[in-house]
C-alpha atoms as a PDB file:
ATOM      1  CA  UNK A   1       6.875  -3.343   8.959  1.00  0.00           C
ATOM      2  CA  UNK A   2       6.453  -2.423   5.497  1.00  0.00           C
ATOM      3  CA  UNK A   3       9.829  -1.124   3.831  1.00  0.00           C
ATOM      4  CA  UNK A   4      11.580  -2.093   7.410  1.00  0.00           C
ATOM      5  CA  UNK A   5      12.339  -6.161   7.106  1.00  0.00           C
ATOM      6  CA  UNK A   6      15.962  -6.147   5.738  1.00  0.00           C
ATOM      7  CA  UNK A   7      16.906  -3.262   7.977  1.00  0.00           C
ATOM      8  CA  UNK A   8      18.045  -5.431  10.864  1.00  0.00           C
ATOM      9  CA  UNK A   9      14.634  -3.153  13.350  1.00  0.00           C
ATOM     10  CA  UNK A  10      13.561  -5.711  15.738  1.00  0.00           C
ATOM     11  CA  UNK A  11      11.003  -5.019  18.555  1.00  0.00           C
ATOM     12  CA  UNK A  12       9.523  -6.532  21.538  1.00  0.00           C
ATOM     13  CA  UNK A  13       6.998  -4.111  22.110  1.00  0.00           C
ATOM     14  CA  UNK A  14       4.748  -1.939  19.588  1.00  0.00           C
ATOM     15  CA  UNK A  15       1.419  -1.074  17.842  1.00  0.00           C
ATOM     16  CA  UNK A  16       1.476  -0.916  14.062  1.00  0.00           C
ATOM     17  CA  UNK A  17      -1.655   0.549  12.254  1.00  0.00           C
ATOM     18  CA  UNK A  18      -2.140  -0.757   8.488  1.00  0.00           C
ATOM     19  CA  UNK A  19      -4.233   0.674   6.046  1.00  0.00           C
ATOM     20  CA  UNK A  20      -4.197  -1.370   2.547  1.00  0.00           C
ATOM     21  CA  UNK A  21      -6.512  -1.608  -0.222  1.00  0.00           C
ATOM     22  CA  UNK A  22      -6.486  -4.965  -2.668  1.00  0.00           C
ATOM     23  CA  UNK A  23      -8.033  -5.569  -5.857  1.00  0.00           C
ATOM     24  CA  UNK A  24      -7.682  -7.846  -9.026  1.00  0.00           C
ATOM     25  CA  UNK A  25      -7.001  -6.980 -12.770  1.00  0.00           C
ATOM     26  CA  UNK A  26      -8.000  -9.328 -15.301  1.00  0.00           C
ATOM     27  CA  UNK A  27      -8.808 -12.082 -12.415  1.00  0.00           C
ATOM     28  CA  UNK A  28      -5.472 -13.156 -12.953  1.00  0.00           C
ATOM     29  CA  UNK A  29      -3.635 -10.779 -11.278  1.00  0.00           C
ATOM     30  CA  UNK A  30      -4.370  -9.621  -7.151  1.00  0.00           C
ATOM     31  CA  UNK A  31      -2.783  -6.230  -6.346  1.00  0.00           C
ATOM     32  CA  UNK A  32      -2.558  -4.884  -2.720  1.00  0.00           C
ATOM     33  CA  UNK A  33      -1.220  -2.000  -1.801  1.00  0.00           C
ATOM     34  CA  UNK A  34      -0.765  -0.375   2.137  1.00  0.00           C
ATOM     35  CA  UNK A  35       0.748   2.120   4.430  1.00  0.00           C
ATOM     36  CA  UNK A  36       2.169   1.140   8.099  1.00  0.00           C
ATOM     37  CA  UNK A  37       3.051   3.091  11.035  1.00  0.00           C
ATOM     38  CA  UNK A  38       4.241   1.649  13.526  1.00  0.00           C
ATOM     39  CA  UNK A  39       5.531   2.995  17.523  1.00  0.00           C
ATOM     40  CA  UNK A  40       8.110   0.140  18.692  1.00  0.00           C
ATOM     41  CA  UNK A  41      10.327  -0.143  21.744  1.00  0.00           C
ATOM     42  CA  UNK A  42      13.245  -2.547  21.894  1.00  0.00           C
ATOM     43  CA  UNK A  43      15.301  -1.676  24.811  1.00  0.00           C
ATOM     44  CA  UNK A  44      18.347  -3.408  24.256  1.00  0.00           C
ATOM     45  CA  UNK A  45      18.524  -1.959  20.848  1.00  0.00           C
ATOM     46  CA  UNK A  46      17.511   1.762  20.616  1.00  0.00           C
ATOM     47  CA  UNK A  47      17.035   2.675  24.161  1.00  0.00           C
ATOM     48  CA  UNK A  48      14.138   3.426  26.575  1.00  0.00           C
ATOM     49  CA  UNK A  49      11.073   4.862  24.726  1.00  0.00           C
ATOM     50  CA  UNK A  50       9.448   4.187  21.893  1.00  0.00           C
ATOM     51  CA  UNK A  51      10.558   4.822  18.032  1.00  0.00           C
ATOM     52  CA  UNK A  52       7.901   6.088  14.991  1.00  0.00           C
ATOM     53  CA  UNK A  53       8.617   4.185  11.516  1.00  0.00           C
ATOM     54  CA  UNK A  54       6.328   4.566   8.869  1.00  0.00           C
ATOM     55  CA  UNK A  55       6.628   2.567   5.424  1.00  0.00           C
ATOM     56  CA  UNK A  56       4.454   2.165   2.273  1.00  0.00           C
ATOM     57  CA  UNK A  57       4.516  -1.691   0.324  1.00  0.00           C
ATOM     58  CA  UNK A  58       3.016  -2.671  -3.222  1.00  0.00           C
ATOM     59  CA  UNK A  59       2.420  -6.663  -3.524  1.00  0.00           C
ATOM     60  CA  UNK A  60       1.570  -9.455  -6.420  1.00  0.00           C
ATOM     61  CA  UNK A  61      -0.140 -12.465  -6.421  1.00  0.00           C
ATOM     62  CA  UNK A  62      -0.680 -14.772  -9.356  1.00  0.00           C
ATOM     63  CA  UNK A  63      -0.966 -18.184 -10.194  1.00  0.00           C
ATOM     64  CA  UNK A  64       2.060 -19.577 -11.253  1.00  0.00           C
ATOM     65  CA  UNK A  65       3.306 -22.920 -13.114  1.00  0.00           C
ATOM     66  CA  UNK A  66       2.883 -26.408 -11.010  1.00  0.00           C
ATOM     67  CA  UNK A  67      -0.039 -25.736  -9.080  1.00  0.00           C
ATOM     68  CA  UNK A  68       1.994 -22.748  -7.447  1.00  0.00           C
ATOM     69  CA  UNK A  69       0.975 -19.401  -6.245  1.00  0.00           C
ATOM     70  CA  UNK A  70       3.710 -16.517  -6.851  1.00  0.00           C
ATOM     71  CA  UNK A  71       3.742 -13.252  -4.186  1.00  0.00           C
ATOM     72  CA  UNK A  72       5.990 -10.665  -5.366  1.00  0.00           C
ATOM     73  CA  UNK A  73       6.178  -7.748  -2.310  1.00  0.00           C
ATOM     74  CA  UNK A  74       8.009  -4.232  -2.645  1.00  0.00           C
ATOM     75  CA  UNK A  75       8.317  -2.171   0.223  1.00  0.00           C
ATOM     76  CA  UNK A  76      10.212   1.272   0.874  1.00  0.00           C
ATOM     77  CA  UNK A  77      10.332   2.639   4.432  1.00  0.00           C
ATOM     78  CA  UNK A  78       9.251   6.585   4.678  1.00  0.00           C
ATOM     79  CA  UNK A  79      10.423   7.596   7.790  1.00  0.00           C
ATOM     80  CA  UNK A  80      11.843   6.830  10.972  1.00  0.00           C
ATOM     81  CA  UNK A  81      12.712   8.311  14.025  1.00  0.00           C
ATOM     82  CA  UNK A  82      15.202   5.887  14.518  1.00  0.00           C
ATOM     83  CA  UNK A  83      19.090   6.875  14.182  1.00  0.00           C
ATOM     84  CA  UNK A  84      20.475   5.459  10.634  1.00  0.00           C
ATOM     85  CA  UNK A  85      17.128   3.999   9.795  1.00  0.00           C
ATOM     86  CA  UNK A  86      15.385   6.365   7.805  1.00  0.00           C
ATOM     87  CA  UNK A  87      14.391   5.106   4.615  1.00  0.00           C
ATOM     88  CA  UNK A  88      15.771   2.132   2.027  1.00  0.00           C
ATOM     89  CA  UNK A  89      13.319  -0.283   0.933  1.00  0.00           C
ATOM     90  CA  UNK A  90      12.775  -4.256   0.681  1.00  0.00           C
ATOM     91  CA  UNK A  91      11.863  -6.755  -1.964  1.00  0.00           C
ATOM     92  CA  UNK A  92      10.418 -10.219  -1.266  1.00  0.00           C
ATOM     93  CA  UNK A  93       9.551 -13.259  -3.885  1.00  0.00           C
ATOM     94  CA  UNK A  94       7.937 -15.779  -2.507  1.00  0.00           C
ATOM     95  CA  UNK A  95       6.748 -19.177  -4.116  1.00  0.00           C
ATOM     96  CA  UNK A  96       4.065 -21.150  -2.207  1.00  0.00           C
ATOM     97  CA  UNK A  97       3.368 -25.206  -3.791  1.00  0.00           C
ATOM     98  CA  UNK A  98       0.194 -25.639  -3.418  1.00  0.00           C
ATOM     99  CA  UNK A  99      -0.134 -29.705  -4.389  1.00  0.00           C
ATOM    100  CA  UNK A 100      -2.905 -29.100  -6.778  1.00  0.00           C
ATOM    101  CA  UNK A 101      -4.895 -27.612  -4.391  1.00  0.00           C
ATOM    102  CA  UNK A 102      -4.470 -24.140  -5.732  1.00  0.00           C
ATOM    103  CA  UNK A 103      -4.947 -23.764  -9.705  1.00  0.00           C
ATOM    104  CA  UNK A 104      -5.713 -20.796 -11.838  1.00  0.00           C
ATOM    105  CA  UNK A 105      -8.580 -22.486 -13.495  1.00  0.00           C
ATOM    106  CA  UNK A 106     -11.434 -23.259 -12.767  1.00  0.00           C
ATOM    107  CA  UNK A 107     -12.809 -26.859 -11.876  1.00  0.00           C
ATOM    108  CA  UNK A 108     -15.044 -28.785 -14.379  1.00  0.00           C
END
């Protein structure tokens, strides 16, 4: 869930909607940014029913040095009808090698 990964929520049961739109400035850069809600149940660690959390993310992708690809994600949780988990927020870098199979330029 967006704005819920470092706040220790874990589920065995759920539906999560997700609504995001993406698009690219200067074809360098890919933005994408979305809005989850989820309804989870996890038994053995908020009780019997299910829990509403709803959380908004921004994300990056770009081309980086070394034939990598760079994904920078933000997210901040809105609300939550879980006890003690009603907001805070996340950040996530992540740097994928691609083995010169991913490149920011184009092929002759």
């Amino acid at each position: 869930m967006r704005g819920f990964n470092g706040s220790g929520i874990h589920f065995d049961r759920g539906l999560v909607a997700d609504t995001s739109y993406a698009f690219t400035l200067f074809d360098v850069l890919r933005v994408e940014t979305g809005l989850q809600a989820g309804w989870i149940q996890s038994v053995d660690d908020f009780g019997p029913g299910y829990e509403r959390v709803v959380g908004a993310g921004l994300a990056f992708d770009f081309s980086g040095p070394w034939s990598t690809l760079m994904n920078v994600r933000m997210g901040r949780g809105l609300s939550s009808t879980i006890q003690g988990k009603g907001g805070g927020g996340d950040l996530r870098f992540v740097v994928f090698k691609t083995f010169d199979r991913w490149s920011g330029k184009s092929a002759p």
